[in-house]
Protein backbone atom coordinates (compact mmCIF):
# COMPACT_ATOMS: atom_id res chain seq x y z
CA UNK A 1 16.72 11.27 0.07
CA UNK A 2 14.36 14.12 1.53
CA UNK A 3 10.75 13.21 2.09
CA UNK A 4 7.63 15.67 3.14
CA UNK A 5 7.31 15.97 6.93
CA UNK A 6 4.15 13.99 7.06
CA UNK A 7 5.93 10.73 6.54
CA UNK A 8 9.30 11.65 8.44
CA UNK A 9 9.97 9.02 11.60
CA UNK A 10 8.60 11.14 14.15
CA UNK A 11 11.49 11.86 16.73
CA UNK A 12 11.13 10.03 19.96
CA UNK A 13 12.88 13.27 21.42
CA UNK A 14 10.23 14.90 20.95
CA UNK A 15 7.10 13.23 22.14
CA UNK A 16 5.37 14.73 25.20
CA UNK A 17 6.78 18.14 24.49
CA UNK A 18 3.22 20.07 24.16
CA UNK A 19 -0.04 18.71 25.97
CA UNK A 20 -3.10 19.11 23.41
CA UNK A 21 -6.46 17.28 23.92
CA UNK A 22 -8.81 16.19 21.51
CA UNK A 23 -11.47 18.71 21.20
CA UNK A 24 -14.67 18.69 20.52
CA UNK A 25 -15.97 19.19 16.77
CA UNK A 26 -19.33 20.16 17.63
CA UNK A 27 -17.28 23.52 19.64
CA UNK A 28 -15.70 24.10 16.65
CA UNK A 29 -18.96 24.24 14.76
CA UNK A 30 -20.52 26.59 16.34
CA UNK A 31 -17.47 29.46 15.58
CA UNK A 32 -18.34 30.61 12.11
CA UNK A 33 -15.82 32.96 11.54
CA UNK A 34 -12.94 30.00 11.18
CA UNK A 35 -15.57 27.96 8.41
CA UNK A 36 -12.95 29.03 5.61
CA UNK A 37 -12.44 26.32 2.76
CA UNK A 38 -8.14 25.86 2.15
CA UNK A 39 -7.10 26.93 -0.71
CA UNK A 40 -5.64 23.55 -1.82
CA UNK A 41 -9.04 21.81 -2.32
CA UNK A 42 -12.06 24.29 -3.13
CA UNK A 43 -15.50 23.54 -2.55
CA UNK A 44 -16.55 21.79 -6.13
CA UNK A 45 -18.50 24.01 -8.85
CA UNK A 46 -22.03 23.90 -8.93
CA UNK A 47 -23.28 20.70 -11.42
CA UNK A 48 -27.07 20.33 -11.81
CA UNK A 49 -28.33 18.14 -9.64
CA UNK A 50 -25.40 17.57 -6.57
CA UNK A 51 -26.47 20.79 -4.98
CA UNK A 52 -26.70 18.48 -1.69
CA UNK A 53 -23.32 16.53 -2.54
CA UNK A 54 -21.36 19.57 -3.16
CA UNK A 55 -22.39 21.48 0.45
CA UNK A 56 -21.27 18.32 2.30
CA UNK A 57 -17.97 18.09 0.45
CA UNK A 58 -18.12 21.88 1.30
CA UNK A 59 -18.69 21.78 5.22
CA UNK A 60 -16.31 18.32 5.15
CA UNK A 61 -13.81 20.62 3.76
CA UNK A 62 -13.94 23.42 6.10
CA UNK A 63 -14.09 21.02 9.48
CA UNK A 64 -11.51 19.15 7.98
CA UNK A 65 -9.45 22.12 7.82
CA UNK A 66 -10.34 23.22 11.67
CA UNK A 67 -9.30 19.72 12.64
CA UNK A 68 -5.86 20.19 10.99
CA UNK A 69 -4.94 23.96 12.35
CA UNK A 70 -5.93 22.55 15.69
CA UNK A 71 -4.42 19.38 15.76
CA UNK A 72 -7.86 17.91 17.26
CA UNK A 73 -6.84 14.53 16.87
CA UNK A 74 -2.77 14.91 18.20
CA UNK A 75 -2.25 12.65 21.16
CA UNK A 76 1.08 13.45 23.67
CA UNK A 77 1.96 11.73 26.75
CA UNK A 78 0.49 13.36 29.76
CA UNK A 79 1.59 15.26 32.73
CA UNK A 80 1.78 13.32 35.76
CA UNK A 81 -0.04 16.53 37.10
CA UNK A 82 -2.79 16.98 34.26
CA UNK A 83 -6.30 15.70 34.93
CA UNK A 84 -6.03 13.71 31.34
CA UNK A 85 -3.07 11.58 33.10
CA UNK A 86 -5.76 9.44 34.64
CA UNK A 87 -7.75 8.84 31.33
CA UNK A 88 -8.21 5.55 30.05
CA UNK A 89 -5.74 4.58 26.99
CA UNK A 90 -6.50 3.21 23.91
CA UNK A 91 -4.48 2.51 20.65
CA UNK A 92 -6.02 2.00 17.34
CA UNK A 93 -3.79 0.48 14.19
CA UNK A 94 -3.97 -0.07 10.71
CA UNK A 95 -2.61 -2.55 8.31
CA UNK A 96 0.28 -0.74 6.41
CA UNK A 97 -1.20 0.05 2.72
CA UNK A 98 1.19 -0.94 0.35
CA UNK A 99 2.30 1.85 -1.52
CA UNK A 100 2.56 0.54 -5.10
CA UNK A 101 -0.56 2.61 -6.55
CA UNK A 102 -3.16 4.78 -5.12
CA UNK A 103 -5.19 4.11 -2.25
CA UNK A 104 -8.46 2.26 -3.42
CA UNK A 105 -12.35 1.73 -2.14
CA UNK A 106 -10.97 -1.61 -0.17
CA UNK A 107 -8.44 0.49 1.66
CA UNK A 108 -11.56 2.95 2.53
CA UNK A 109 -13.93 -0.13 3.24
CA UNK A 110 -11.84 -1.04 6.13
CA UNK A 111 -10.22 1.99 7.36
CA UNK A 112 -14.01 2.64 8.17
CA UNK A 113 -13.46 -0.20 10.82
CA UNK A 114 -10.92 1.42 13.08
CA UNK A 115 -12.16 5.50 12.50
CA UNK A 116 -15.48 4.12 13.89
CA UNK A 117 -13.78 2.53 16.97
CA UNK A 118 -11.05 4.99 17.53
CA UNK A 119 -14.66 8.21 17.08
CA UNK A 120 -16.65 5.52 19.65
CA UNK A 121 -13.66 5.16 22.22
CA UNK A 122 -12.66 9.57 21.88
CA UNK A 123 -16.52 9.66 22.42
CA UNK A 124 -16.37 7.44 25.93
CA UNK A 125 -13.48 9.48 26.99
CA UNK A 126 -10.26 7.87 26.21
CA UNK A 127 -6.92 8.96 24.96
CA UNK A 128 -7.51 7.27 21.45
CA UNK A 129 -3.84 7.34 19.60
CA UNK A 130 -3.92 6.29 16.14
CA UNK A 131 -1.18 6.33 14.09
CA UNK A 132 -0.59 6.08 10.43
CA UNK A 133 1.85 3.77 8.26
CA UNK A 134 2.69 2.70 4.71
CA UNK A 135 3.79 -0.51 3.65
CA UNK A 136 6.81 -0.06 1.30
CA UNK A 137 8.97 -3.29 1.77
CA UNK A 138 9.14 -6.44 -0.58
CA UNK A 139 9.38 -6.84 -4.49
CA UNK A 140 6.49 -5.35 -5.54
CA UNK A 141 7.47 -1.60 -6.00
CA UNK A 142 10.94 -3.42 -7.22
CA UNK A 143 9.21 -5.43 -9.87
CA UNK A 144 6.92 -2.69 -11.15
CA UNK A 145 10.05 -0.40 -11.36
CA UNK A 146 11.87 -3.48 -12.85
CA UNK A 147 8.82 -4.22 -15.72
CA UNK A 148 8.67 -0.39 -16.08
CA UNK A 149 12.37 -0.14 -17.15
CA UNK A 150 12.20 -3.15 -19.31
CA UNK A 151 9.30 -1.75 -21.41
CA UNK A 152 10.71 1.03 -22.07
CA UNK A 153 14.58 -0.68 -23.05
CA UNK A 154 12.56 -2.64 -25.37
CA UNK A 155 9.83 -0.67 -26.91
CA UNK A 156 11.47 2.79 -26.48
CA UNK A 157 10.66 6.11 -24.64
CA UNK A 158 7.23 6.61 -24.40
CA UNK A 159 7.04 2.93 -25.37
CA UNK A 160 5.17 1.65 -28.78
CA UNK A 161 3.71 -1.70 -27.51
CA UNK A 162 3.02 -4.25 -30.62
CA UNK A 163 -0.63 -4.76 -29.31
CA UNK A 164 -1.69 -1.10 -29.93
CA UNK A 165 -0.78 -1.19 -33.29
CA UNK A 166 -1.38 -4.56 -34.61
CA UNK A 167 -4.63 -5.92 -33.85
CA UNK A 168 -3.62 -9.40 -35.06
CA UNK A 169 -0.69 -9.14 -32.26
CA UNK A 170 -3.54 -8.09 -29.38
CA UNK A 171 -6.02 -10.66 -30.47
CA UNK A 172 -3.42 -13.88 -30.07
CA UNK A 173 -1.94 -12.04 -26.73
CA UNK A 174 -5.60 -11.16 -25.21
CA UNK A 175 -6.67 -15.36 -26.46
CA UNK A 176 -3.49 -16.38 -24.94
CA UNK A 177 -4.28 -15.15 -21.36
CA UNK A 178 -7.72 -16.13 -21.68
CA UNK A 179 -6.72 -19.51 -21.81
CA UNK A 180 -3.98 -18.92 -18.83
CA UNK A 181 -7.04 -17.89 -16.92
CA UNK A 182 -9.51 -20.66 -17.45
CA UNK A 183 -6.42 -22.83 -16.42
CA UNK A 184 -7.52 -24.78 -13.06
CA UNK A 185 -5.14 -24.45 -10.26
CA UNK A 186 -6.09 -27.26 -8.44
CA UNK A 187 -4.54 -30.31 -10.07
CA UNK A 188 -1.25 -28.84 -10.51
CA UNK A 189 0.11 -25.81 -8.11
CA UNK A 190 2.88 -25.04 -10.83
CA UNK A 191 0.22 -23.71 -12.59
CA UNK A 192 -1.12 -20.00 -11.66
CA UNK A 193 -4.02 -17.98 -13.34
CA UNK A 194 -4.67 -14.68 -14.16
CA UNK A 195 -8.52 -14.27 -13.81
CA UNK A 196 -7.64 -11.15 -11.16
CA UNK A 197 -5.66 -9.58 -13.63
CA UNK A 198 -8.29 -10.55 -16.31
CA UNK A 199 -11.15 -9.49 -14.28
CA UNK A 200 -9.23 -6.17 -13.58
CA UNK A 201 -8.14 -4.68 -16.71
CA UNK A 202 -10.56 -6.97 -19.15
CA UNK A 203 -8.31 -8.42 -21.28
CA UNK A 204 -4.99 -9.20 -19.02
CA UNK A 205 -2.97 -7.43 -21.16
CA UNK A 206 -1.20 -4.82 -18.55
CA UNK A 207 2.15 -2.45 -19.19
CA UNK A 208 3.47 -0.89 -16.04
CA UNK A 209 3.59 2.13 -18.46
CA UNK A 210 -0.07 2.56 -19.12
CA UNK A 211 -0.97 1.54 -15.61
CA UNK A 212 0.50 5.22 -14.73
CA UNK A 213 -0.36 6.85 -17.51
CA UNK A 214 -3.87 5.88 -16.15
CA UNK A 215 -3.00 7.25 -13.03
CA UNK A 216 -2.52 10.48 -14.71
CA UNK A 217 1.17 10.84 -14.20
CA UNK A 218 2.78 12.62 -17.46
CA UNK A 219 5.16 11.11 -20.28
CA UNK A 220 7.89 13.30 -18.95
CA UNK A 221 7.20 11.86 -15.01
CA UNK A 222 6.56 8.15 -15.99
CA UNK A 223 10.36 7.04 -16.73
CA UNK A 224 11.37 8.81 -12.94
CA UNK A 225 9.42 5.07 -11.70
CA UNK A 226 12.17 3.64 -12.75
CA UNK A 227 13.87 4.34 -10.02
CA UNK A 228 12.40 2.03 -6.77
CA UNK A 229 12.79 4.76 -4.24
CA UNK A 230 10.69 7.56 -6.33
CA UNK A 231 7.58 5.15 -5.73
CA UNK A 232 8.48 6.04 -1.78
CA UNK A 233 7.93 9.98 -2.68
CA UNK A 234 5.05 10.01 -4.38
CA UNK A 235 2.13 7.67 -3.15
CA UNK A 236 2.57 7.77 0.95
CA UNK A 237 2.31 11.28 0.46
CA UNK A 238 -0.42 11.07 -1.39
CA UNK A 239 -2.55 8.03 0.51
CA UNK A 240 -1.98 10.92 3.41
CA UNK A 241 -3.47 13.70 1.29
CA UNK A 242 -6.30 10.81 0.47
CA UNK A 243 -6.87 9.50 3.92
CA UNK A 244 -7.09 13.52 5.12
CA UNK A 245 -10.36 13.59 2.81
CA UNK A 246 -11.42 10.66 3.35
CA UNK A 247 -11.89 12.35 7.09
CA UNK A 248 -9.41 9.54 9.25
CA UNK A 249 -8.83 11.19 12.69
CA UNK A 250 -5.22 10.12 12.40
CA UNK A 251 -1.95 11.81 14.46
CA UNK A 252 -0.06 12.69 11.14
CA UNK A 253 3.03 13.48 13.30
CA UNK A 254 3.67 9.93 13.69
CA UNK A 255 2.72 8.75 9.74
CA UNK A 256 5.95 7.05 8.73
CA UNK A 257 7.17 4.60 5.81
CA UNK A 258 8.91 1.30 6.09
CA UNK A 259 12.24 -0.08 4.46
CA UNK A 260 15.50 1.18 5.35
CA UNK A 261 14.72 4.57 4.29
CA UNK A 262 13.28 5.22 7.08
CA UNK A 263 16.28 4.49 9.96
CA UNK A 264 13.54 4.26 12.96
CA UNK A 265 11.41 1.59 12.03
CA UNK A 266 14.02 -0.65 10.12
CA UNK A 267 15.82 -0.40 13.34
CA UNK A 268 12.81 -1.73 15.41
CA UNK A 269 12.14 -4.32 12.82
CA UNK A 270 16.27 -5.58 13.00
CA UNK A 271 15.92 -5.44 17.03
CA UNK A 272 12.24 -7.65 16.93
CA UNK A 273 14.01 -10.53 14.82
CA UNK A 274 17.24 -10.43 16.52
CA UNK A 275 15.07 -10.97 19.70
CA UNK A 276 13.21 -13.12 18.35
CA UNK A 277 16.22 -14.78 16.71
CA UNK A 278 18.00 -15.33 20.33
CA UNK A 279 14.62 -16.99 22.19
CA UNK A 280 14.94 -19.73 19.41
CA UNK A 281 11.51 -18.37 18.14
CA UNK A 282 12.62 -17.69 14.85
CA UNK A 283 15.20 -20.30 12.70
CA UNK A 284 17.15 -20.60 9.58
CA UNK A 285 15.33 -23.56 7.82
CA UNK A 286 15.30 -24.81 4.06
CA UNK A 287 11.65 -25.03 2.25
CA UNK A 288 10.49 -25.11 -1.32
CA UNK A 289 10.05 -21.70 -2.63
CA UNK A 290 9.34 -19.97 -5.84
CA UNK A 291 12.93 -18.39 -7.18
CA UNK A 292 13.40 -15.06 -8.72
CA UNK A 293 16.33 -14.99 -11.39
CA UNK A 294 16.08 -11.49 -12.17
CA UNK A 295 15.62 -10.34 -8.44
CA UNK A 296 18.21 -13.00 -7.23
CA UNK A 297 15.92 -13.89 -3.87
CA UNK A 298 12.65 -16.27 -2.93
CA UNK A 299 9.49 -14.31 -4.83
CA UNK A 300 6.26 -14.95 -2.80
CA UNK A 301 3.11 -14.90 -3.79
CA UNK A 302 2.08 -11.03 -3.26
CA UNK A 303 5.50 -9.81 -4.02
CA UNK A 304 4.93 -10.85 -8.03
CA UNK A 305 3.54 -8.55 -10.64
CA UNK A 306 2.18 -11.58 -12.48
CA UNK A 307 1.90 -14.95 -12.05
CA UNK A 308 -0.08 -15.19 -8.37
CA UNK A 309 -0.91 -18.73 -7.37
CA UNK A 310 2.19 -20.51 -8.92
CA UNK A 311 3.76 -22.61 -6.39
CA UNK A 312 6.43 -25.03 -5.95
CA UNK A 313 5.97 -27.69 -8.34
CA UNK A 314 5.51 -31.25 -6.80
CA UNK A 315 7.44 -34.37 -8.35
CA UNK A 316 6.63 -38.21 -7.57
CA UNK A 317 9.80 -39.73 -8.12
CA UNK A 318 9.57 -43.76 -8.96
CA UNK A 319 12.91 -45.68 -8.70
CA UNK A 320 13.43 -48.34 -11.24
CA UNK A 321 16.05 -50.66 -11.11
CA UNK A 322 16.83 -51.71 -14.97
CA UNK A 323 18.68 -55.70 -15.15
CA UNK A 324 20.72 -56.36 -18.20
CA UNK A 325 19.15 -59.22 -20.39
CA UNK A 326 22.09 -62.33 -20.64
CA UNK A 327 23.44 -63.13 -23.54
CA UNK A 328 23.33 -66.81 -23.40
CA UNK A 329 19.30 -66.35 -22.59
CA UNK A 330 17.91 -68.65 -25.48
């Protein structure tokens, strides 16, 4: 399977092969002739009242673009002769997004975190690298591909879900999870709640279907999710495109995906916990878990569509021994 460039394992080979340091944005600023908006994302048309809104976007657009042809923020291993070979280091990383949806305002809440530090470090002089990685392993793109393809085996293609056109049949589903929600999870762990998913969508009821339509993909595009591995095209490519606006001073040659799709890092991953494996730090063990029938593996938590919070449920076992009353007892 073929993926864009910006999320290819960057070759090893070839890191080191061109010397590029960061450069200045305020330079940049001042050459007027090269403050051309890209095609792909226009400045916005004028609406009354964001006059001020839309020439920020505007000038974020056009530096944005500088920073790209330039490669301002590409980092390569320096020249034991170059002047930058004596430059402090330093390495900024990012908890892998999982790339089950789009990128949301929590993912741009604390990517705000490490652009500050990596901008504050560039600014004292360091070599700031800062890489860029999406989180594609575990059951949730499975499961949403797996819900997706049951919908639409059951309630055809584009689906007709009961609740949309029987209010009866959303009433008693929307009062069922209600009650699921106001469920306490303390007394019994067995037991999980759906507030989240209640406080999310405001009424719990969720299709995998709808939850792309609402993403804006088409009726044509929607079955294609299906398909695990299509998830892996479309949203790392797109939480780059995202992160790009959003103005993260990331080295894009070294964005990459996880799984096995991506040889380089499932390599690294086999080698830490074979290592790991052989110092006796990691060992086969046996502990209650939460059982997937469908997926035929331990589900946790984070890797369910539905259902977060249910855990192992906890038995007290009391022994009785029962004595057989005698016959000749008067």
């Amino acid at each position: 399977m073929e993926f864009p460039t910006l999320i290819q394992p960057w070759p090893m080979e070839q890191v080191g092969l061109t010397r590029r340091g960061t450069i200045s944005v305020l330079h940049h600023l001042g050459r007027k002739q090269r403050l051309t908006a890209p095609n792909s994302d226009p400045a916005p048309s004028p609406v009354n009242g964001t006059a001020k809104r839309d020439t920020l976007r505007a000038n974020e657009i056009k530096v944005q673009q500088i920073w790209e042809e330039e490669g301002v923020f590409e980092i390569d291993a320096a020249d034991d002769d170059a002047s930058s070979s004596n430059a402090e280091k330093f390495f900024v990383t990012f908890p892998y997004p999982y790339s089950n949806g789009h990128l949301h305002l929590g993912h741009a809440f604390s990517l705000t975190k490490s652009e500050f530090r990596a901008q504050f470090e560039r600014h004292r002089g360091k070599r700031v690298l800062w890489p860029f990685a999406f989180h594609c392993t575990g059951m949730p793109i499975q499961a949403a591909a797996n819900k997706l393809r049951s919908e639409i085996s059951e309630y055809g293609c584009p689906p007709v879900f009961p609740e949309e056109v029987d209010d009866s049949v959303k009433l008693q589903m929307e009062a069922k999870l209600v009650a699921d929600a106001n469920t306490s999870t303390t007394a019994n762990k067995a037991k999980g709640t759906k507030s989240k998913l209640v406080a999310k969508t405001g009424t719990g009821i969720v299709r995998q279907w709808n939850i792309l339509a609402k993403m804006g993909y088409s009726h044509q595009e929607i079955p294609k999710f299906q398909d695990p591995y299509y998830w892996l095209t479309i949203f790392p490519p797109l939480g780059v495109e995202h992160i790009k606006k959003f103005g993260g001073t990331i080295d894009w040659r070294r964005a990459f995906i996880t799984t096995d799709v991506n040889p380089y890092y499932d390599a690294f991953i086999r080698w830490q916990f074979n290592t790991l494996y052989k110092k006796q730090k990691v060992l086969f063990g046996k502990r209650n878990n939460v059982y997937s029938l469908l997926d035929g593996q331990v589900c946790a938590d984070h890797d369910r569509s539905e259902g977060e919070g249910v855990g192992p449920q906890e038995y007290t076992l009391i022994k009785l021994k029962v004595l057989e009353i005698p016959n000749d007892r008067p």
